[in-house]
Structures are given as structure tokens and as C-alpha cells.
PDB file of N, CA and C in Angstrom:
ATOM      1  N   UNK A   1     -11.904 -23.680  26.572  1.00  0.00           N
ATOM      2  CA  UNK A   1     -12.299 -22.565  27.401  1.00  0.00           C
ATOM      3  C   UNK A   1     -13.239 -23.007  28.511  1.00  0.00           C
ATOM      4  N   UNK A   2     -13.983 -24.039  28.274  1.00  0.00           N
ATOM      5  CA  UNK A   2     -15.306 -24.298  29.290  1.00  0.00           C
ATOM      6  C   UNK A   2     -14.344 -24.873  30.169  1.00  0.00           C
ATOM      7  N   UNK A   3     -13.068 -25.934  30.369  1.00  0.00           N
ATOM      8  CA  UNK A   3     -12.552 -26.306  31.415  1.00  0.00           C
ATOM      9  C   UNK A   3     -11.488 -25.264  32.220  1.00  0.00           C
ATOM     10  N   UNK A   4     -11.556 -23.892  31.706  1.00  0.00           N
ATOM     11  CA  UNK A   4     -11.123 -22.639  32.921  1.00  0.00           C
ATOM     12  C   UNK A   4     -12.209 -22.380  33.135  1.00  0.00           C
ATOM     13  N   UNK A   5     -13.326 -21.659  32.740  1.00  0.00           N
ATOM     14  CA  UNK A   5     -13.991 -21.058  33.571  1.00  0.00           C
ATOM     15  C   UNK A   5     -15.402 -20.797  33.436  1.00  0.00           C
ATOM     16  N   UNK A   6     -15.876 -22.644  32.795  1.00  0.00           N
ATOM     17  CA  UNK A   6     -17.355 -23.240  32.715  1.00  0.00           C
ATOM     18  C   UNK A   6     -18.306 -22.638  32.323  1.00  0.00           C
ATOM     19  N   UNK A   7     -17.932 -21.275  31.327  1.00  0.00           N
ATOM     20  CA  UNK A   7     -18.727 -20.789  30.808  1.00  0.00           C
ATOM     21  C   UNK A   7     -19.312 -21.076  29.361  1.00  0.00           C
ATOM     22  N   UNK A   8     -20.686 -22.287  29.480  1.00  0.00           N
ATOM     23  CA  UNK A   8     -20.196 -22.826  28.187  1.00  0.00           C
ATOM     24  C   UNK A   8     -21.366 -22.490  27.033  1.00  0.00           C
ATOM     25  N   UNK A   9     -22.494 -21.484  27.042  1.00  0.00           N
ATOM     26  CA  UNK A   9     -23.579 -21.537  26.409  1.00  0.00           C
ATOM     27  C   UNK A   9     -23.530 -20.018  26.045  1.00  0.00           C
ATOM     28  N   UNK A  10     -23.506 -20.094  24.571  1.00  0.00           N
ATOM     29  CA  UNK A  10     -23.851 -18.917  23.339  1.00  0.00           C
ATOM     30  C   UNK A  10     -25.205 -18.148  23.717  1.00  0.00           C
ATOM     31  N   UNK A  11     -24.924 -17.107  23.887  1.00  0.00           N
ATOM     32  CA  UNK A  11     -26.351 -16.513  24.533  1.00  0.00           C
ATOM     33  C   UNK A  11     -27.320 -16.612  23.314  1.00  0.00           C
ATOM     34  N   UNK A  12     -27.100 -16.109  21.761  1.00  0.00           N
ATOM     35  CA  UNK A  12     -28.368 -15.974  21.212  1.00  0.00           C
ATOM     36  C   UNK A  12     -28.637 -17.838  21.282  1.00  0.00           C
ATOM     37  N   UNK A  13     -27.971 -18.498  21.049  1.00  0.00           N
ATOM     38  CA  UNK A  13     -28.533 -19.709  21.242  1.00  0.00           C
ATOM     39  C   UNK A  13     -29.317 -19.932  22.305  1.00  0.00           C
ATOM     40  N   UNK A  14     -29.008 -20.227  23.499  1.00  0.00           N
ATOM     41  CA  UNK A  14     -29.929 -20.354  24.122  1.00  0.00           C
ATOM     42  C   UNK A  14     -30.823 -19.428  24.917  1.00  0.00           C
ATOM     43  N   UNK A  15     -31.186 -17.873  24.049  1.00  0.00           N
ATOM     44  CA  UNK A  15     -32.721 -17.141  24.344  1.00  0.00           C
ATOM     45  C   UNK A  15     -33.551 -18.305  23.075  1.00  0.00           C
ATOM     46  N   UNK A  16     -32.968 -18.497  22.260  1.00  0.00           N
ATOM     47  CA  UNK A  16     -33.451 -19.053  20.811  1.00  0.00           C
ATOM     48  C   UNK A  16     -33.877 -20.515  21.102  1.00  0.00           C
ATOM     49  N   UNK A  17     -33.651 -21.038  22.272  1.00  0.00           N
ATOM     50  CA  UNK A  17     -33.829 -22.469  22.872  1.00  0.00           C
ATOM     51  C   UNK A  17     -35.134 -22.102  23.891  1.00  0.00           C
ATOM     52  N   UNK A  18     -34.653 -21.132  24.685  1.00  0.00           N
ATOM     53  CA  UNK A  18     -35.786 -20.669  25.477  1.00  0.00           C
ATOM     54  C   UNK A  18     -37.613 -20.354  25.202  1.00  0.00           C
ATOM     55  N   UNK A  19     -37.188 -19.639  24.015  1.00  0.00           N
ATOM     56  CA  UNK A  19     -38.151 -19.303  23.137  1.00  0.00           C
ATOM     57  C   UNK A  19     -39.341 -20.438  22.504  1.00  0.00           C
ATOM     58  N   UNK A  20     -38.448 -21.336  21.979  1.00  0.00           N
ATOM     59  CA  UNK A  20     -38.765 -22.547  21.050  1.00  0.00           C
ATOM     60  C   UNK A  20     -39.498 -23.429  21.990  1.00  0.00           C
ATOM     61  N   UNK A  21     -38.695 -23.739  23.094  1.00  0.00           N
ATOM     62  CA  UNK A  21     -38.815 -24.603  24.250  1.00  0.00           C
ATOM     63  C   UNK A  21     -39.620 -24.399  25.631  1.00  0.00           C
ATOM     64  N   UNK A  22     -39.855 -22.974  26.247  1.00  0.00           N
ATOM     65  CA  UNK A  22     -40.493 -22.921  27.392  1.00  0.00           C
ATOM     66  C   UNK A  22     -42.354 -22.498  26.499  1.00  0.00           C
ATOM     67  N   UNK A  23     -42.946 -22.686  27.533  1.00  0.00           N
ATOM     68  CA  UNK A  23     -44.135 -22.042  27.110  1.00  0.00           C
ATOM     69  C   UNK A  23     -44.435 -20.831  27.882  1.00  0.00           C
ATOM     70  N   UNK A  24     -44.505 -21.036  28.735  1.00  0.00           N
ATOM     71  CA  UNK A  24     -45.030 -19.962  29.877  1.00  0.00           C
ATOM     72  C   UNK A  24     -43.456 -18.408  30.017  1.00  0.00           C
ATOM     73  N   UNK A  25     -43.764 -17.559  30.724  1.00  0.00           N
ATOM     74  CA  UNK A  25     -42.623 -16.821  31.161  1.00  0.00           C
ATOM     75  C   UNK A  25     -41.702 -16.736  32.208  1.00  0.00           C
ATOM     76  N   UNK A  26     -42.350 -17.534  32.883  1.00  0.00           N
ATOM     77  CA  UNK A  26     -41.851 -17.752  33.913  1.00  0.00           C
ATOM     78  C   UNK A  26     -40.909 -18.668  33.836  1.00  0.00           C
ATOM     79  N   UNK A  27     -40.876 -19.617  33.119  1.00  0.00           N
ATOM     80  CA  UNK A  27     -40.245 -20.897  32.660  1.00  0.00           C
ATOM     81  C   UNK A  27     -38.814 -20.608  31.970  1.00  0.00           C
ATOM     82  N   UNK A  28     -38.623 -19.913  30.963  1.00  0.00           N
ATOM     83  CA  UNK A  28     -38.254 -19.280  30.328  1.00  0.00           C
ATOM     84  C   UNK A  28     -36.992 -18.509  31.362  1.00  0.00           C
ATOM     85  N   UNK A  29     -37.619 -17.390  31.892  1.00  0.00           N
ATOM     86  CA  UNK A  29     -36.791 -16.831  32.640  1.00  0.00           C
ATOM     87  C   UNK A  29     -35.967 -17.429  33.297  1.00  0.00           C
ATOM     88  N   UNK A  30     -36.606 -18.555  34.014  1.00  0.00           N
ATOM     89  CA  UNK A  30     -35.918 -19.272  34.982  1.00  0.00           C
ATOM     90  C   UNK A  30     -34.972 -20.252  34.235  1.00  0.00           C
ATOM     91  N   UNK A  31     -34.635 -20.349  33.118  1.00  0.00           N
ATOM     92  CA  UNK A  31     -33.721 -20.898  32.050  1.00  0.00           C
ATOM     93  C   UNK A  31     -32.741 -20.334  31.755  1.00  0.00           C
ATOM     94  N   UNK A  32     -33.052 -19.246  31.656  1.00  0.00           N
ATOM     95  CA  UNK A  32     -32.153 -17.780  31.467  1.00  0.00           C
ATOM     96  C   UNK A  32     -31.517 -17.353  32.282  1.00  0.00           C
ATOM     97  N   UNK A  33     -31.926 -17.611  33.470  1.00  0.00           N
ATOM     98  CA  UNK A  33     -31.231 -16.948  34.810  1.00  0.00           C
ATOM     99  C   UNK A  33     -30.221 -17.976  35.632  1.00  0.00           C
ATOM    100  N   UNK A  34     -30.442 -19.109  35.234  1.00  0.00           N
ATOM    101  CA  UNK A  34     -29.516 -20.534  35.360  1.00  0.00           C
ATOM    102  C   UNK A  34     -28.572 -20.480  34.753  1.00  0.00           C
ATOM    103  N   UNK A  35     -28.423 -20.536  33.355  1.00  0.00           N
ATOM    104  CA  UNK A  35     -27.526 -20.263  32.247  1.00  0.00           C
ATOM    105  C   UNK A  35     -26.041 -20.009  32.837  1.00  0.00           C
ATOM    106  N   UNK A  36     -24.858 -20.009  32.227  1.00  0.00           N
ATOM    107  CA  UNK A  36     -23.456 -19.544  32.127  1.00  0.00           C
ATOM    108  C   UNK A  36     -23.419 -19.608  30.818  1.00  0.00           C
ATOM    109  N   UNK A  37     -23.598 -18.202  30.015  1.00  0.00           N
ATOM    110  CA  UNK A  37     -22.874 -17.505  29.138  1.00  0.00           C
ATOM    111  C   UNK A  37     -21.750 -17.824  29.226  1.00  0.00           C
ATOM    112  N   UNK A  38     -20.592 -18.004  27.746  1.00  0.00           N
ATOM    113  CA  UNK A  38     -19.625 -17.649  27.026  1.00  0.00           C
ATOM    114  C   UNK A  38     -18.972 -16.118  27.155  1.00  0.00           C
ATOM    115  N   UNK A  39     -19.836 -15.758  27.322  1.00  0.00           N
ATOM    116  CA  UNK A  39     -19.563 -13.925  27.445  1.00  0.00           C
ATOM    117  C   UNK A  39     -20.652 -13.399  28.213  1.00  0.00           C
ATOM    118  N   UNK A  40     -19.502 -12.315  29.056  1.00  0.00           N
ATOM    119  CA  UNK A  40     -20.291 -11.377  29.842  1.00  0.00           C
ATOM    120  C   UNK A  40     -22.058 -10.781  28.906  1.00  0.00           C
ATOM    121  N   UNK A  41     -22.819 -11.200  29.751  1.00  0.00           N
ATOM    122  CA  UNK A  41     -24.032 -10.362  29.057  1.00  0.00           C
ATOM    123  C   UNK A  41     -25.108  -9.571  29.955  1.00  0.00           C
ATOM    124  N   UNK A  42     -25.718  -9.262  29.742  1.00  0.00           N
ATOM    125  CA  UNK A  42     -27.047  -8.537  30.455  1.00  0.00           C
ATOM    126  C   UNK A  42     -28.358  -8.847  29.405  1.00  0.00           C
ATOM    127  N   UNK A  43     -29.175 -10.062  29.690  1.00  0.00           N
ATOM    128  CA  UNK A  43     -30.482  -9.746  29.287  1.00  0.00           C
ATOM    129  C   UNK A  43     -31.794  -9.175  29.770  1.00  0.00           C
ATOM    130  N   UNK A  44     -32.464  -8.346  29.197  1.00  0.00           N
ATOM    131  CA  UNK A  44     -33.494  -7.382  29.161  1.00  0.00           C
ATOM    132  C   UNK A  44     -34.817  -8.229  28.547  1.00  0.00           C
ATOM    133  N   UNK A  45     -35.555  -9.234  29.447  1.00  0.00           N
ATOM    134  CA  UNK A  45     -37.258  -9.789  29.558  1.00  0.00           C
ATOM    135  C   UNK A  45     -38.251  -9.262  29.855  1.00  0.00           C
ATOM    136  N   UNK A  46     -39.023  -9.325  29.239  1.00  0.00           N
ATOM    137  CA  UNK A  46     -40.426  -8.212  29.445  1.00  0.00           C
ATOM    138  C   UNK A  46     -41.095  -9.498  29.115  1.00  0.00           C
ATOM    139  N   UNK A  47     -42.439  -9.348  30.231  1.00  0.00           N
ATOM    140  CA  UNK A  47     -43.658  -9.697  29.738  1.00  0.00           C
ATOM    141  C   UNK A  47     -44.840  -8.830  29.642  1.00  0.00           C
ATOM    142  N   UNK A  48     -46.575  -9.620  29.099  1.00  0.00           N
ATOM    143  CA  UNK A  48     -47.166  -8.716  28.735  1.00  0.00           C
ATOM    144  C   UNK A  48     -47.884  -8.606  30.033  1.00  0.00           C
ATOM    145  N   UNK A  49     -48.217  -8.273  30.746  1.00  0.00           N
ATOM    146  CA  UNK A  49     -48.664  -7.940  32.257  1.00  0.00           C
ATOM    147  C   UNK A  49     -47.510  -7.335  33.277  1.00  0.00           C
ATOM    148  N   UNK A  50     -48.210  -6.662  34.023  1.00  0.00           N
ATOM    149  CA  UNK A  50     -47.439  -5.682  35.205  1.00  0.00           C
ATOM    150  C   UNK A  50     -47.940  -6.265  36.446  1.00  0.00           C
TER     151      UNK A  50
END
């Protein structure tokens, strides 16, 4: 499947990489927002400041 249409990363896996692995939120996000999902998704990030 990844050589049609390069979508090659399990989303709970990698929030679960993100998590483990970034420190900050910003970091994180910007991991997340790089990404190509396996499947269509929409993730929902909150931090604790406005």
C-alpha cells in the first residue's frame, strides 16, 4: 500500500511516539503535522495555556 499512495504511519502509533519522544508542544505538534497517516484522520491537540 505505501508504494500507491505513501501513506505509511499508524496514527495511534505515532501520537504514542510523539508523546514518549517530544518534550515540549510545540515539538510534538510539529511531528504530527508532518506525518502521512495510513488512514484519513483528524487530530484534536490541546495545550495547557491560551
Amino acid at each position: 500500500m505505501e508504494f500507491y499512495t505513501h501513506f505509511t504511519k499508524l496514527v495511534t502509533f505515532t501520537v504514542r511516539m510523539a508523546l514518549e519522544k517530544k518534550s515540549t508542544f510545540e515539538e510534538a505538534r510539529e511531528m504530527l503535522m508532518k506525518e502521512h497517516f495510513i488512514a484519513p484522520s483528524y487530530l484534536i491537540i490541546a495545550g495547557t495555556e491560551v
